[in-house]
Protein backbone atom coordinates (compact mmCIF):
# COMPACT_ATOMS: atom_id res chain seq x y z
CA UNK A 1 93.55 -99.90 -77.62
CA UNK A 2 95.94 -97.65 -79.07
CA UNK A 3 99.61 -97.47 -78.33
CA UNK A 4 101.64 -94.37 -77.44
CA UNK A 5 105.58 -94.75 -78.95
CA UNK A 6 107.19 -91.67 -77.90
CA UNK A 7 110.36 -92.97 -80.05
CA UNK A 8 110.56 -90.02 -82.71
CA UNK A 9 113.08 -87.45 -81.36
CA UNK A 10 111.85 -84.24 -80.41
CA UNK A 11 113.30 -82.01 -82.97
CA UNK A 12 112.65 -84.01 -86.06
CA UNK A 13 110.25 -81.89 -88.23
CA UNK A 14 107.16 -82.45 -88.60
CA UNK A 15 106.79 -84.46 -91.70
CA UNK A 16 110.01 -86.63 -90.73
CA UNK A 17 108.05 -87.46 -87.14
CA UNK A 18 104.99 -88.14 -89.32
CA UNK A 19 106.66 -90.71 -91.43
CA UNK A 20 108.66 -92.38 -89.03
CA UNK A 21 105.17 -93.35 -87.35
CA UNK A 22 103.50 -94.47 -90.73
CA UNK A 23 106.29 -96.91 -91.53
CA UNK A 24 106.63 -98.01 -88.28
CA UNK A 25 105.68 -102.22 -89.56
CA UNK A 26 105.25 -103.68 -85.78
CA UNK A 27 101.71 -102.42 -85.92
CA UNK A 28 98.68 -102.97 -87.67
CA UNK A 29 96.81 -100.03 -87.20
CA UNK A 30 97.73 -96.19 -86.56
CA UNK A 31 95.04 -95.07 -83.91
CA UNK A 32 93.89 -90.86 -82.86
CA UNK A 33 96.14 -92.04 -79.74
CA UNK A 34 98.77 -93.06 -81.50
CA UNK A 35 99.29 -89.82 -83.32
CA UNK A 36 98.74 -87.62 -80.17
CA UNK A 37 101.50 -89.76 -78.04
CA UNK A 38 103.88 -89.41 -81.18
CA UNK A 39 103.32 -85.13 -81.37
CA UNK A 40 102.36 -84.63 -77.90
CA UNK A 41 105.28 -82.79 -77.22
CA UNK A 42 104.80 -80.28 -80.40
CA UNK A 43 102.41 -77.61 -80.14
CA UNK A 44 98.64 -77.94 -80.46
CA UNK A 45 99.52 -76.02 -84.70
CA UNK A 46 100.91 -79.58 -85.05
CA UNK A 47 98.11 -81.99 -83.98
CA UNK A 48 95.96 -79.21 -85.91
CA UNK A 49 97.78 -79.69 -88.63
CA UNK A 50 97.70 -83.59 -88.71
CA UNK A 51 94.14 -83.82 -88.69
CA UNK A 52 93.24 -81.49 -90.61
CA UNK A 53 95.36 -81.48 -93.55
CA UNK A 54 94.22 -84.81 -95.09
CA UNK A 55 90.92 -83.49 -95.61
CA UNK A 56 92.18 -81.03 -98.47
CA UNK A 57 93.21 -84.62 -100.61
CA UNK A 58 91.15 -87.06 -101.80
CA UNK A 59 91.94 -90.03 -98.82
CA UNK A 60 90.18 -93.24 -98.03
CA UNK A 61 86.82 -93.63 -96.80
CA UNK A 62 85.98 -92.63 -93.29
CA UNK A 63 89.41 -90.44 -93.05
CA UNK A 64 86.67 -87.87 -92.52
CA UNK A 65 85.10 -89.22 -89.69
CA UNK A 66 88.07 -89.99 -87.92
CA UNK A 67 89.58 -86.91 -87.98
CA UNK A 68 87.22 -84.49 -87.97
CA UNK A 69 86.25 -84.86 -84.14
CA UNK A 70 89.72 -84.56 -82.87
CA UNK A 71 90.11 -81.23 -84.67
CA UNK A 72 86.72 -80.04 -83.17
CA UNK A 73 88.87 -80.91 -79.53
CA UNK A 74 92.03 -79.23 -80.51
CA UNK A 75 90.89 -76.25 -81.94
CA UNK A 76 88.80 -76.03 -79.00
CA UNK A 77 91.84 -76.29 -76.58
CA UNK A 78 93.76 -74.12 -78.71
CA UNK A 79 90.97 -71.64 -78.09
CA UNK A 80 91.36 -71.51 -74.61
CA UNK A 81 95.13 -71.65 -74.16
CA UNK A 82 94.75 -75.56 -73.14
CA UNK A 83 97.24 -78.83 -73.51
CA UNK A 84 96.39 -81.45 -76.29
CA UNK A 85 94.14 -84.14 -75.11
CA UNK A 86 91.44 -86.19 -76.45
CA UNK A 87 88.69 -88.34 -75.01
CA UNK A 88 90.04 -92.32 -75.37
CA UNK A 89 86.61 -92.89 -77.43
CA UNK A 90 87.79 -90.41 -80.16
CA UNK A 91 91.86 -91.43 -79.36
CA UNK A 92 91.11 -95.13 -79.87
CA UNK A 93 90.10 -94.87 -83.25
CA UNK A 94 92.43 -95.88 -85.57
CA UNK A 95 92.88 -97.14 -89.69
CA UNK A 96 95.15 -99.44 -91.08
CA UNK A 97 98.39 -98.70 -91.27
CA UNK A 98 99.19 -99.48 -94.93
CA UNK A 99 96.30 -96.38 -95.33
CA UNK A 100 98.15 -94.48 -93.30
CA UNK A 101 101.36 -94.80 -94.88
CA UNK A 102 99.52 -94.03 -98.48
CA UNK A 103 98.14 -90.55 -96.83
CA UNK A 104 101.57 -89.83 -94.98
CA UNK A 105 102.92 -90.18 -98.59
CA UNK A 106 101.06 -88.33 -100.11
CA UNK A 107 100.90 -85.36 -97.08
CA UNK A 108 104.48 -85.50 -96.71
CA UNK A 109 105.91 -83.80 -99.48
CA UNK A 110 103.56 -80.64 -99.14
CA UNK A 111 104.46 -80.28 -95.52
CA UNK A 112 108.44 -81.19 -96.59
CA UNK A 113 107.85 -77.72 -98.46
CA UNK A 114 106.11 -75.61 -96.26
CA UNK A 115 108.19 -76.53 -93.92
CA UNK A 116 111.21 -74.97 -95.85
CA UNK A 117 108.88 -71.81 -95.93
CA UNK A 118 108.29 -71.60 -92.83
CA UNK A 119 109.71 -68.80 -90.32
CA UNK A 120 109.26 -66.76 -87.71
CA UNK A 121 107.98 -62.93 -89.21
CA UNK A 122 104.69 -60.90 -88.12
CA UNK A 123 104.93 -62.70 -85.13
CA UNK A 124 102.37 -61.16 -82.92
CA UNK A 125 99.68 -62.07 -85.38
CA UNK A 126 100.78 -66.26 -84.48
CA UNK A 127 101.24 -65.61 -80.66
CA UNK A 128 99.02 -65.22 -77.91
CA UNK A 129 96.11 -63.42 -77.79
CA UNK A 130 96.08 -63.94 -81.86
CA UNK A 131 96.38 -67.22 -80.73
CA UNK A 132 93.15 -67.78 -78.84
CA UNK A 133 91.57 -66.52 -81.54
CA UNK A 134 92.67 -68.36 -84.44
CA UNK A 135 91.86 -71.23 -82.01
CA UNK A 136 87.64 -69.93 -81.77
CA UNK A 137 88.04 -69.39 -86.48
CA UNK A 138 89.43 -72.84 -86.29
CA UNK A 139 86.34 -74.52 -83.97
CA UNK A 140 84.22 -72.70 -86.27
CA UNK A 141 85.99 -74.17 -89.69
CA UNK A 142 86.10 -77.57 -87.83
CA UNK A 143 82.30 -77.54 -86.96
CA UNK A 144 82.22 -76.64 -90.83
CA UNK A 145 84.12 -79.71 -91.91
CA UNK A 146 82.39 -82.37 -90.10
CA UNK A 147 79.04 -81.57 -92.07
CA UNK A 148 78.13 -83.54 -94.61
CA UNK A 149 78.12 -80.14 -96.93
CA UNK A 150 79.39 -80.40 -100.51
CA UNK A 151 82.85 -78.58 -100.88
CA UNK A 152 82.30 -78.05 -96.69
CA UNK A 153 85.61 -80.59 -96.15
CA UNK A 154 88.40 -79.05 -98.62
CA UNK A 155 88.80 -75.50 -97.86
CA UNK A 156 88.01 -74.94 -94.21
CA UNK A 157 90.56 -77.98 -93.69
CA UNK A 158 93.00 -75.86 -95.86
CA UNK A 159 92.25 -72.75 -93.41
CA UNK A 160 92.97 -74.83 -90.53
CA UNK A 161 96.30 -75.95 -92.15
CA UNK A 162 97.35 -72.94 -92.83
CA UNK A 163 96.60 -71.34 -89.84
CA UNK A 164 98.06 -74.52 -88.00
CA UNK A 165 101.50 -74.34 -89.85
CA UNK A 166 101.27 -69.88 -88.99
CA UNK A 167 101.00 -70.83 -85.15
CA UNK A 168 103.31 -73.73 -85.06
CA UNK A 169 106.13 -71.56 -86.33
CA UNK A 170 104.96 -67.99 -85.15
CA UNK A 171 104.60 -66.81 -88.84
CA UNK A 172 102.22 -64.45 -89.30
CA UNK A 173 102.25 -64.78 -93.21
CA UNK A 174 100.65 -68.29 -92.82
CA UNK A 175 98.06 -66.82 -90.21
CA UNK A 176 96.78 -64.29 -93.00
CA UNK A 177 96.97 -67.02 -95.81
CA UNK A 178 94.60 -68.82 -93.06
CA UNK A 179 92.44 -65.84 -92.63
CA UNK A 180 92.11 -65.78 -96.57
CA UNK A 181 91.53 -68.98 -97.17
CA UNK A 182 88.78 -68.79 -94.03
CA UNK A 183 86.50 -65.80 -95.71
CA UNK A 184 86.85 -67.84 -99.13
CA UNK A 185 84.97 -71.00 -97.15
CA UNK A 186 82.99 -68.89 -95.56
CA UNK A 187 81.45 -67.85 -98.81
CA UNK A 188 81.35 -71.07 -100.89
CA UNK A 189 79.56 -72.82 -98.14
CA UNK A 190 77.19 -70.41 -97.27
CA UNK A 191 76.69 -70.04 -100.75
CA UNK A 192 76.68 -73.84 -101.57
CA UNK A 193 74.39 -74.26 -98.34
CA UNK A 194 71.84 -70.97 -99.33
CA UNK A 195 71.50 -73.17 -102.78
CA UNK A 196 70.73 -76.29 -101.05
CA UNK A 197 68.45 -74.70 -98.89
CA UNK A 198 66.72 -72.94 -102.26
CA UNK A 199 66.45 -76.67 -104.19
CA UNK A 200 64.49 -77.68 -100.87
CA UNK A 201 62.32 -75.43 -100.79
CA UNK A 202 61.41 -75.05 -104.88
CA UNK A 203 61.19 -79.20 -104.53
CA UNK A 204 58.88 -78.71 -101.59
CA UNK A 205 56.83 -75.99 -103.01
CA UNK A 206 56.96 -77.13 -106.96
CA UNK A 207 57.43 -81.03 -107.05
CA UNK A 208 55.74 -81.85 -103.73
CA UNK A 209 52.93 -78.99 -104.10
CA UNK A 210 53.43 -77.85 -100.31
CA UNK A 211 53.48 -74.20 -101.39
CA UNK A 212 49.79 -73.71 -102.34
């Protein structure tokens, strides 16, 4: 069972929040919940942000499966204007914490920067209805990233970041970095998945003999 600190202050950035948690040495393990009781008091961009950002580094085995479901969630609440919340079979898992720290390390520093990048311009593009609708591109990336497709983790995750960090801050330069970064996984998995589909079928057709 996971447990829910709420001992970060508000208004510590993100990354500072983030890092508190990972060195936080009266715990073993860092669970789904553990993360969502720690940020539940940031914006959904946040949690969307936390989950999906690790994906774009190489991390530990089964970082993947852990947080690829809560995105699906989030995005999905983000779509429809809803509060962050997660089903206690997805919020229960959990990795060790010394893995943690090493990922929280090495996210850290990016978000440190972005975070100095951040501000609020082109603000309509970040707010409500934009909102809803970066939400639906985001379920769709998410969907993407928890298929075992080759190159189908990096650059949706970096979409989702992007457009996470856009919405979190109401900057609406972030939202079209996003949107970029979305058609540009859009294409190399289709295209990566059309190729895959191709090998099938000339294995099928020339190895197996199926075709005649």
């Amino acid at each position: 069972m996971p447990r829910f600190p709420l001992d970060a202050p508000a208004r510590l950035p993100l990354s500072a929040m983030l890092e508190q948690l990972a060195r936080d040495d009266s715990r073993e393990r860092v669970a789904v919940g553990d993360l969502l009781a720690a940020l539940g008091d940031r914006a959904l961009a946040a949690l969307l942000f936390v989950f999906a950002f690790p994906n774009v580094l190489p991390t530990p085995p089964g970082t993947s499966a852990i947080l690829g479901a809560p995105l699906i969630f989030l995005a999905a609440q983000l779509a429809f204007g809803l509060k962050p919340w997660l089903p206690r079979v997805i919020a229960s898992r959990s990795m060790a914490r010394a893995d943690f720290e090493r990922l929280i390390t090495r996210v850290s520093p990016w978000l440190a920067r972005a975070e100095r990048l951040l501000k609020p311009r082109w603000s309509t593009l970040a707010a409500p209805p934009m909102e809803y609708l970066i939400g639906l591109v985001c379920l769709l990336l998410s969907c993407v990233l928890v298929l075992p497709v080759p190159l189908g983790n990096m650059l949706p995750a970096l979409a989702v970041s992007l457009f996470a960090l856009g919405v979190l801050e109401r900057d609406g330069v972030w939202v079209i970095a996003g949107a970029v970064a979305a058609v540009v996984a859009a294409v190399v998995v289709s295209g990566v998945v059309w190729a895959m589909v191709k090998g099938a079928v000339y294995f099928a057709t020339q190895v197996l003999g199926l075709g005649g």
